[in-house]
Every structure is written in structure tokens, then in C-alpha cells.
C-alpha atoms as a PDB file:
ATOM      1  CA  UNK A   1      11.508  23.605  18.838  1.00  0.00           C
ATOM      2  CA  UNK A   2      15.084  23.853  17.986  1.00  0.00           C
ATOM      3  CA  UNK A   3      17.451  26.395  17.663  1.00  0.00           C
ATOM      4  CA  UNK A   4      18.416  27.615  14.850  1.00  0.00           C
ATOM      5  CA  UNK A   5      22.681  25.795  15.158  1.00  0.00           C
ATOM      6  CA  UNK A   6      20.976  22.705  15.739  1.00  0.00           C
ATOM      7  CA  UNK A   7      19.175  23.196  12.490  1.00  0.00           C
ATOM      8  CA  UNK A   8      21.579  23.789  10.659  1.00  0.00           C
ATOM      9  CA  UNK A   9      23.878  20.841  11.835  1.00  0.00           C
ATOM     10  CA  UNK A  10      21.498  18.214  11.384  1.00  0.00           C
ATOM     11  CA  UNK A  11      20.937  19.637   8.014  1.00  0.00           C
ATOM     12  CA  UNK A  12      24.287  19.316   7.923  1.00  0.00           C
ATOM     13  CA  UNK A  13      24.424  15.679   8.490  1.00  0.00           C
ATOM     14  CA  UNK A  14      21.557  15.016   5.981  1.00  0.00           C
ATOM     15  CA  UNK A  15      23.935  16.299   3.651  1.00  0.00           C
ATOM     16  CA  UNK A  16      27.357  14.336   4.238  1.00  0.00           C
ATOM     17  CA  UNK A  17      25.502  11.377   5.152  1.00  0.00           C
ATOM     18  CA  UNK A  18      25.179  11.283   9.450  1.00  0.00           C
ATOM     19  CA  UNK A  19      27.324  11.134  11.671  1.00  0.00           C
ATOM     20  CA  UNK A  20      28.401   7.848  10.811  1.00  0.00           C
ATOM     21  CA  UNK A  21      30.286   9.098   7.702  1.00  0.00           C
ATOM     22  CA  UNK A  22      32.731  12.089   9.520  1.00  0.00           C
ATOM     23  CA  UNK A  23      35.988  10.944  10.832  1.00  0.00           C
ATOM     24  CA  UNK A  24      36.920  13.957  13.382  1.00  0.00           C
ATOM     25  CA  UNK A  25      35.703  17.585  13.210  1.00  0.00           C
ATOM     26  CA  UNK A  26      36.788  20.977  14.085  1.00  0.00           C
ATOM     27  CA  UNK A  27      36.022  24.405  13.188  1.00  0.00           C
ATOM     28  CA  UNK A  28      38.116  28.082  12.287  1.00  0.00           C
ATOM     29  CA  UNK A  29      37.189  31.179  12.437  1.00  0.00           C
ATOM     30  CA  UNK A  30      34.067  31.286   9.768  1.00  0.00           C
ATOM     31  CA  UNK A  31      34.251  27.286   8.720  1.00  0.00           C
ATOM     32  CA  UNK A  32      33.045  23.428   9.676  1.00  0.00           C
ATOM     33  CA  UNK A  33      35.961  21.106   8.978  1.00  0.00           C
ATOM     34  CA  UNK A  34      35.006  18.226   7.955  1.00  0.00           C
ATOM     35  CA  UNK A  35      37.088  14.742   7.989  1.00  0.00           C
ATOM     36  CA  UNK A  36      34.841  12.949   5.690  1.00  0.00           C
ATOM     37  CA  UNK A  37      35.092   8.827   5.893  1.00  0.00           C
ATOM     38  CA  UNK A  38      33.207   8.232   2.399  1.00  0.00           C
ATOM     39  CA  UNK A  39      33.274  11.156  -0.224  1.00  0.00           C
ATOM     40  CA  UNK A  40      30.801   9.139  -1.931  1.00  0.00           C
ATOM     41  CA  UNK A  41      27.910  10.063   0.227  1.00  0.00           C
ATOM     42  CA  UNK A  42      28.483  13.620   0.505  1.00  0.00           C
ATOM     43  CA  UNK A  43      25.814  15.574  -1.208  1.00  0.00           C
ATOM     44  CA  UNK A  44      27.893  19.117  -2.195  1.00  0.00           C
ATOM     45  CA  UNK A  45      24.642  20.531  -4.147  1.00  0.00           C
ATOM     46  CA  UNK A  46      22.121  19.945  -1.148  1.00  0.00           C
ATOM     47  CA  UNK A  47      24.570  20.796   1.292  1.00  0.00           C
ATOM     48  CA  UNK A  48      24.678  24.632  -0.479  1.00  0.00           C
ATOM     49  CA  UNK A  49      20.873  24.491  -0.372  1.00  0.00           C
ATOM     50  CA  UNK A  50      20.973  24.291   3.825  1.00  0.00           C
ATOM     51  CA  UNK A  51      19.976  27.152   5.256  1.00  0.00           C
ATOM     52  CA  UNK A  52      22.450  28.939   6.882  1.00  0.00           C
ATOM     53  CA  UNK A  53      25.195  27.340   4.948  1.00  0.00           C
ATOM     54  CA  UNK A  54      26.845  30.539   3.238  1.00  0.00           C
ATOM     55  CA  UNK A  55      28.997  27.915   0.922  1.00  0.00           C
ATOM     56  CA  UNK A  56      31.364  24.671   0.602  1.00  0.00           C
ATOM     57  CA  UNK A  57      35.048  24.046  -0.103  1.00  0.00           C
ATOM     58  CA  UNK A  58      36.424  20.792  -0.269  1.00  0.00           C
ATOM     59  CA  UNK A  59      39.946  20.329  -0.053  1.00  0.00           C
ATOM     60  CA  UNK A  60      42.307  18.007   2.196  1.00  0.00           C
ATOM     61  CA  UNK A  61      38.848  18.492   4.420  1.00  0.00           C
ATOM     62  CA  UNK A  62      35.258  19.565   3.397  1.00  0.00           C
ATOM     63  CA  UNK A  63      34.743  23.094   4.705  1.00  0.00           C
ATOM     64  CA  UNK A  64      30.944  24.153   5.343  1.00  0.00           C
ATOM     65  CA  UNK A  65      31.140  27.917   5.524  1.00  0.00           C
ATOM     66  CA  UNK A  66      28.540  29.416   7.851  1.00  0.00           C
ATOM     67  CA  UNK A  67      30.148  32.765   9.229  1.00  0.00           C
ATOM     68  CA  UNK A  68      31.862  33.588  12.259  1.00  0.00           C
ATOM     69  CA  UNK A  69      29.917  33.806  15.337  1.00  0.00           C
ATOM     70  CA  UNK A  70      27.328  30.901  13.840  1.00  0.00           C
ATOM     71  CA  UNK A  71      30.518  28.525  13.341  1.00  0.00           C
ATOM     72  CA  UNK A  72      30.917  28.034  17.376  1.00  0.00           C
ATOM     73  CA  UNK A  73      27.860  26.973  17.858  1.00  0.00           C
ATOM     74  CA  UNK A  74      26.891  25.091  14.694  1.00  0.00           C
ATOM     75  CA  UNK A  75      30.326  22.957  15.422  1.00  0.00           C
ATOM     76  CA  UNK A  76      29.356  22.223  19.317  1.00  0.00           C
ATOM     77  CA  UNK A  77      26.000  21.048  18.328  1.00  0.00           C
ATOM     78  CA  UNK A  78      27.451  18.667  15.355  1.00  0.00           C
ATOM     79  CA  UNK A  79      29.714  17.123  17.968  1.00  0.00           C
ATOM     80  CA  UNK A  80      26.927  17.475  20.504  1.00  0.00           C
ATOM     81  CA  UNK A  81      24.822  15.294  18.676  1.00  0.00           C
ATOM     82  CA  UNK A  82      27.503  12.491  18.367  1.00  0.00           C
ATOM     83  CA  UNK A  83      28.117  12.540  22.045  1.00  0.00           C
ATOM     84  CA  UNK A  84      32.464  13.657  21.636  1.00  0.00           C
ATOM     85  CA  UNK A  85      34.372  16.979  21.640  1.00  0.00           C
ATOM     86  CA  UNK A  86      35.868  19.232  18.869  1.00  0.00           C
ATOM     87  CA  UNK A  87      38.573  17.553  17.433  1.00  0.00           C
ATOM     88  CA  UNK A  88      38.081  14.009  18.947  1.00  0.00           C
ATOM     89  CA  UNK A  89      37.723  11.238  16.986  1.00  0.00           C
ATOM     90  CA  UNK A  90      33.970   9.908  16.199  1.00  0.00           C
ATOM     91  CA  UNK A  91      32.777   6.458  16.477  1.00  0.00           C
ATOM     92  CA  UNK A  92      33.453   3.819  13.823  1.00  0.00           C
ATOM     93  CA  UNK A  93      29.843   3.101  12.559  1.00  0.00           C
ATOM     94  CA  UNK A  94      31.188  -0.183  11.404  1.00  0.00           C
ATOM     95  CA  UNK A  95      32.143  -1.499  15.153  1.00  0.00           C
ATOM     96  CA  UNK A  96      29.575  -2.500  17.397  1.00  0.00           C
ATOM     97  CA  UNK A  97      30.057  -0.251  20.356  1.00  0.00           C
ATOM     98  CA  UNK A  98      27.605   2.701  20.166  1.00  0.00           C
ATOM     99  CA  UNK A  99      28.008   6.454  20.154  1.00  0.00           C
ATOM    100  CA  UNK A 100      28.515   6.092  23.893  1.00  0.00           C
ATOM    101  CA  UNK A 101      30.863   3.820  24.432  1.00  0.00           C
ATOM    102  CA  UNK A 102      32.812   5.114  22.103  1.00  0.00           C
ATOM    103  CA  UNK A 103      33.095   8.799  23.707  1.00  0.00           C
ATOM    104  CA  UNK A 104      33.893   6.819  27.245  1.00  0.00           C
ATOM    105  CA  UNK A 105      36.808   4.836  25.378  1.00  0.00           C
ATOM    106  CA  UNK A 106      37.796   8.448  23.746  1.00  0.00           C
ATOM    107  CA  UNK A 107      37.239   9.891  27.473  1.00  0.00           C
ATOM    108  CA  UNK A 108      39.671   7.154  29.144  1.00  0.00           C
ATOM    109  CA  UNK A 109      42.060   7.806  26.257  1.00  0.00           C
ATOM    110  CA  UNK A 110      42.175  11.275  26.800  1.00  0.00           C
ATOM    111  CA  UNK A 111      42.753  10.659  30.481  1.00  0.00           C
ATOM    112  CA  UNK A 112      45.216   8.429  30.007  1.00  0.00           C
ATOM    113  CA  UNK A 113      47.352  10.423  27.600  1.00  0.00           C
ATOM    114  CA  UNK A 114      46.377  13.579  30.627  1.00  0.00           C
ATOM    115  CA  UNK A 115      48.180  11.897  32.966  1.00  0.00           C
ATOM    116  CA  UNK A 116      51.065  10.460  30.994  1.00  0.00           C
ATOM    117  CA  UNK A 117      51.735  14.355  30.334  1.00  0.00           C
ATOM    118  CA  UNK A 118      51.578  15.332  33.733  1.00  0.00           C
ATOM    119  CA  UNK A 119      53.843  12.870  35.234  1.00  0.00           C
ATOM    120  CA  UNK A 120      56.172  13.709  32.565  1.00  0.00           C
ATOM    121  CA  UNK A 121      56.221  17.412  33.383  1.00  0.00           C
ATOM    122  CA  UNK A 122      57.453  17.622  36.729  1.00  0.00           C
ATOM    123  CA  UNK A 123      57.406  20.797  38.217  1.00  0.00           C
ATOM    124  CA  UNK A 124      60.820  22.023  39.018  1.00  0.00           C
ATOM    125  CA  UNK A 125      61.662  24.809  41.030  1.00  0.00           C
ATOM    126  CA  UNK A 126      62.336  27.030  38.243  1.00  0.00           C
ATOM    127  CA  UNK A 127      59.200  26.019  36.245  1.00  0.00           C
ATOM    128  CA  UNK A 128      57.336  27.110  39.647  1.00  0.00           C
ATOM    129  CA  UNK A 129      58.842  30.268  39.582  1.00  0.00           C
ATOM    130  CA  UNK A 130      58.587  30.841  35.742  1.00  0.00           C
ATOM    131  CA  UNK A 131      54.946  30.242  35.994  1.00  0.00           C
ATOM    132  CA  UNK A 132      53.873  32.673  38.877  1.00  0.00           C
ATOM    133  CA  UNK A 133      56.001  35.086  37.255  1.00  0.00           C
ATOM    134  CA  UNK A 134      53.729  35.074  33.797  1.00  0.00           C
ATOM    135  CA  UNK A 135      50.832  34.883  35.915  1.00  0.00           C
ATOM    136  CA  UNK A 136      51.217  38.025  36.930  1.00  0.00           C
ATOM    137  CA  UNK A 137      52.459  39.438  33.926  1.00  0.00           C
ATOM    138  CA  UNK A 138      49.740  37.814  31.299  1.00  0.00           C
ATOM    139  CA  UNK A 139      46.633  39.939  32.459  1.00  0.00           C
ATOM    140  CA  UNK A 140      49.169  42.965  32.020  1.00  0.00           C
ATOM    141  CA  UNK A 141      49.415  42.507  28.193  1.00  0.00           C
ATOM    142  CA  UNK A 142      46.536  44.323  26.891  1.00  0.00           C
ATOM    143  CA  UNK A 143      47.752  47.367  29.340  1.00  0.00           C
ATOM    144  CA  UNK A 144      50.985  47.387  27.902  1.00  0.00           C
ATOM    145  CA  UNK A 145      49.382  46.844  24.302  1.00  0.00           C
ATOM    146  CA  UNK A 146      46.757  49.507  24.839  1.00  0.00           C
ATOM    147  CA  UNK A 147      49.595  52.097  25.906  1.00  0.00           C
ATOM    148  CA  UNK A 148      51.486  51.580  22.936  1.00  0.00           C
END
């Protein structure tokens, strides 16, 4: 049987019209944003209708409110489902590579881009010294806040 997220998130995707039809998605505090591909095939009326979907906004993005807490894992299962992470593009439907390859093409990307980043940040001596001096101070924080 499944849970109660994954549910909602294929019910979801009945809704919007699979996972062929979002773009890229990511999630706030109480909200699924959703980078719709074809507006056309999203179903606003059945989408309020899935259980555990507390309301819709559409804007620059459509916005499937389910409440904070639920929204974590409602959002990991959607991208779950597709095989990428928050955020990351999803597959073209239209191009012939599958779910799959497409999240190991994302996955080299991402690599890629990693280490493009990392050889440009060369640690210097004072970065070094910068760094081991906030590690020590970061855990300190809610000490000093909590004082206050």
C-alpha cells in the first residue's frame, strides 16, 4: 500500500497531466511549485478535489498548497517518481531518452558544473583560516541567541 505523500503526488500528476508536462519543481515552506510545460492540460478543478491538496495558486508557477510538514515529503516523492532532485530539470517527454537517462545526463551536468566550481575556488590561506574560524563559531549561534 502506499503512503499517504505518494498519494497525494500521483494524484497530483493525474491532475497537471504526468510527469511529462512539469518543467522543474521545487517546494517552500507550505507549497508545490510547479513549472508547468503545457497550461493546457492542467486540470485546476480536479486538482482542488485531491485529497490532501488544501488549495491552488497559479501565478509565474502553479502552487499546490498542502501544508507544511506534508510539503517535504509530497515534493520528494513527485521528484522521486521522475527519477531527478528538487529543483533539477525533468526530462523532455518529446526526446527519446527515458526518465533515466535523462537524470544521468542531469547527474554528469551537475558534476561537471561541481567541479568547474571547485577548481575555481582555490583555497587560499586566508579562506583556510576564515573557514575553521566559523566552524567553530557557527554551532555557537543559538548560545549566543538563546542568551540574548
Amino acid at each position: 500500500m502506499a503512503d499517504k505523500y505518494q498519494t497525494i503526488a500521483t494524484g497530483i500528476y493525474a491532475h497537471i497531466g504526468g510527469p511529462q508536462n512539469v518543467a522543474k519543481l521545487i517546494h517552500c515552506m507550505t507549497r508545490v511549485r510547479i513549472t508547468v510545460r503545457d497550461d493546457s492540460k492542467v486540470d485546476v478543478d480536479g486538482l482542488k478535489k485531491v485529497p490532501g491538496v488544501l488549495g491552488v495558486a497559479q501565478e509565474d508557477t502553479l502552487q499546490v498548497i498542502v501544508g507544511p510538514g506534508v510539503v517535504n515529503k509530497v515534493a520528494q516523492a513527485m521528484v522521486d517518481q521522475v527519477g531527478v532532485g528538487l529543483g533539477e530539470p525533468f526530462p523532455d517527454a518529446n526526446s527519446s531518452e527515458s526518465y533515466a537517462a535523462g537524470k544521468s545526463a542531469v547527474e554528469a551536468k551537475a558534476a561537471e558544473v561541481h567541479a568547474a566550481q571547485k577548481a575555481q575556488l582555490k583555497q587560499t590561506w586566508w579562506r583556510q583560516a576564515l573557514k575553521h574560524i566559523s566552524a567553530i563559531f557557527i554551532p555557537l549561534i543559538p548560545a549566543f541567541v538563546g542568551a540574548g
